[in-house]
Protein backbone atom coordinates (compact mmCIF):
# COMPACT_ATOMS: atom_id res chain seq x y z
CA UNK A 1 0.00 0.00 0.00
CA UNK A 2 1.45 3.43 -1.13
CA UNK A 3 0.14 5.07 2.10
CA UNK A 4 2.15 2.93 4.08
CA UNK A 5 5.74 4.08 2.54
CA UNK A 6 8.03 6.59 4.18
CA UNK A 7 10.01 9.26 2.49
CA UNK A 8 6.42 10.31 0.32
CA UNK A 9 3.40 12.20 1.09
CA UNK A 10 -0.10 11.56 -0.21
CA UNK A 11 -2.30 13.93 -1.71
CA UNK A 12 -5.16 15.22 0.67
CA UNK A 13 -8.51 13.86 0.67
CA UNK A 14 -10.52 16.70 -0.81
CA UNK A 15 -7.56 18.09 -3.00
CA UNK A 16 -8.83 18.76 -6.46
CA UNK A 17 -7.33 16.17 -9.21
CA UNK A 18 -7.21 15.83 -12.45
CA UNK A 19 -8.08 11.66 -11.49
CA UNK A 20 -5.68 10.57 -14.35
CA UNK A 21 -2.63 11.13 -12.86
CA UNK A 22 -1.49 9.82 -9.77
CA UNK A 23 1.08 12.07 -7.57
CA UNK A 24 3.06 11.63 -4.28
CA UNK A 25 5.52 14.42 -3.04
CA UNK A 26 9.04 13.01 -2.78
CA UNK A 27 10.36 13.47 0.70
CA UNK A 28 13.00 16.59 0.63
CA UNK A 29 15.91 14.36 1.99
CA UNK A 30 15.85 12.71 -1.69
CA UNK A 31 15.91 13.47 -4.89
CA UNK A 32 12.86 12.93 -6.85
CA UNK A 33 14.83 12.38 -10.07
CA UNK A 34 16.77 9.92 -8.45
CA UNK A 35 14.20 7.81 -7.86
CA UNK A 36 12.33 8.40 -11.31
CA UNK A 37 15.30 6.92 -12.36
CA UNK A 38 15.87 3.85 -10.30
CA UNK A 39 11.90 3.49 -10.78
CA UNK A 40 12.29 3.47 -14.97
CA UNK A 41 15.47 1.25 -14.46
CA UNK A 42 13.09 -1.16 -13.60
CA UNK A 43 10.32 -0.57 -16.25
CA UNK A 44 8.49 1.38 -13.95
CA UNK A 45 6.25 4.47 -16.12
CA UNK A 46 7.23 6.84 -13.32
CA UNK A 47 7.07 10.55 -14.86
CA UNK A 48 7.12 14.43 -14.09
CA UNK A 49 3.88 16.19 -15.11
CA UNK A 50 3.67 18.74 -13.29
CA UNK A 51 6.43 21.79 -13.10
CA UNK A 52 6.64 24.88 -11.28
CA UNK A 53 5.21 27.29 -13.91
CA UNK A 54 8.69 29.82 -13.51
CA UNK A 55 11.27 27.18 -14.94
CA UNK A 56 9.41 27.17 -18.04
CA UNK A 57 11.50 29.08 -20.49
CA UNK A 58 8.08 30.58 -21.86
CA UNK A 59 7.88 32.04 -18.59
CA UNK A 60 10.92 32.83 -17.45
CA UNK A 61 12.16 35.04 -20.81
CA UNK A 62 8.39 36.91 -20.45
CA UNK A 63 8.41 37.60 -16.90
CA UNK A 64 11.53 36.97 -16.05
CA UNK A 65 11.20 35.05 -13.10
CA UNK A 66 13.40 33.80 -10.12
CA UNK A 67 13.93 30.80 -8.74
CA UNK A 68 13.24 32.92 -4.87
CA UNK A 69 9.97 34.38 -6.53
CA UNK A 70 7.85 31.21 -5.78
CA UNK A 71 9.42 29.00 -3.00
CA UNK A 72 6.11 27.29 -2.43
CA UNK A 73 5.87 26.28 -6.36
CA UNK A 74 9.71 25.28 -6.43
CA UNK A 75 9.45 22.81 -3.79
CA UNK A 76 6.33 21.16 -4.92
CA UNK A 77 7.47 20.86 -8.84
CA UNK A 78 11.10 19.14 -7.46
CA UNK A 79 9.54 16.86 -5.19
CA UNK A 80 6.15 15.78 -7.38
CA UNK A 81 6.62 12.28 -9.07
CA UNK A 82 3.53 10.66 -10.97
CA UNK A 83 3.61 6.63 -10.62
CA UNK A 84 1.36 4.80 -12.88
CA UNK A 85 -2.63 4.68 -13.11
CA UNK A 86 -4.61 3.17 -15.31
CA UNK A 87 -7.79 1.39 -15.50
CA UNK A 88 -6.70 -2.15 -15.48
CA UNK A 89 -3.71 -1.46 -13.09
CA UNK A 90 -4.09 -4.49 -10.66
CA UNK A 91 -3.34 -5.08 -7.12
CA UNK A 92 -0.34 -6.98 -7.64
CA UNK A 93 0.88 -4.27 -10.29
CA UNK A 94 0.45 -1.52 -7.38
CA UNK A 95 2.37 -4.08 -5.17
CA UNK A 96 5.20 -4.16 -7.45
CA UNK A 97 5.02 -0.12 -7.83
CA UNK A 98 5.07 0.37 -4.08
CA UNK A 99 7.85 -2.32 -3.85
CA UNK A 100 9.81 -0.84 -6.20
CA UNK A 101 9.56 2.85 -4.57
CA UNK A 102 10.94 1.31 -1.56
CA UNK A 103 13.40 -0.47 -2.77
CA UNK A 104 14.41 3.51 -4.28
CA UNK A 105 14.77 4.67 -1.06
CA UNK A 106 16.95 2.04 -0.12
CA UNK A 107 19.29 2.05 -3.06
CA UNK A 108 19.94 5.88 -3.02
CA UNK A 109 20.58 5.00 1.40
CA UNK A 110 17.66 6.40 2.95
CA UNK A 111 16.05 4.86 5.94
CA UNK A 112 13.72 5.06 8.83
């Protein structure tokens, strides 16, 4: 169970979503693209879909933004990792998702 795994937090109940993606914040003592990596190393459709508006080059040559203008945005877009969701995703596929994310944390040396 993904609620059950350390070093990620859940989305709130109540929180709007999209319902087609499904995101967990990456603890701040890792690096989220770390363990995208580690994740696709092992066929795992991990991805980044959502960035902090301001380190989008449309954005940053218009407005000319900072990475200190939006601290709140910054740490949310480095930390946000979308595992898979689909329809037909079983039980023992979110098993070996959830598996897999912990065995992340492990290989990069993070524990309790």
């Amino acid at each position: 169970n993904v609620k059950e795994i350390d070093f990620i937090e859940m989305p709130k109940v109540g929180e709007i979503s999209g319902h087609h993606l499904f995101t967990v914040l990456i603890s701040k003592k890792i690096s989220r693209d770390d363990v995208m990596r580690l994740m696709q190393e092992k066929e795992i459709g991990c991805a980044v879909n959502y960035r902090a508006l301001y380190t989008l080059k449309y954005f940053k040559k218009k407005f000319q933004y900072k990475k200190s203008d939006f601290p709140n945005a910054r740490d949310i877009g480095e930390r946000t990792l979308s595992l898979p969701l689909y329809p037909k995703l079983s039980e023992k596929e979110v098993k070996i998702v959830c598996d897999c994310l912990k065995d992340s944390f492990t290989q990069i040396g993070i524990k309790k």
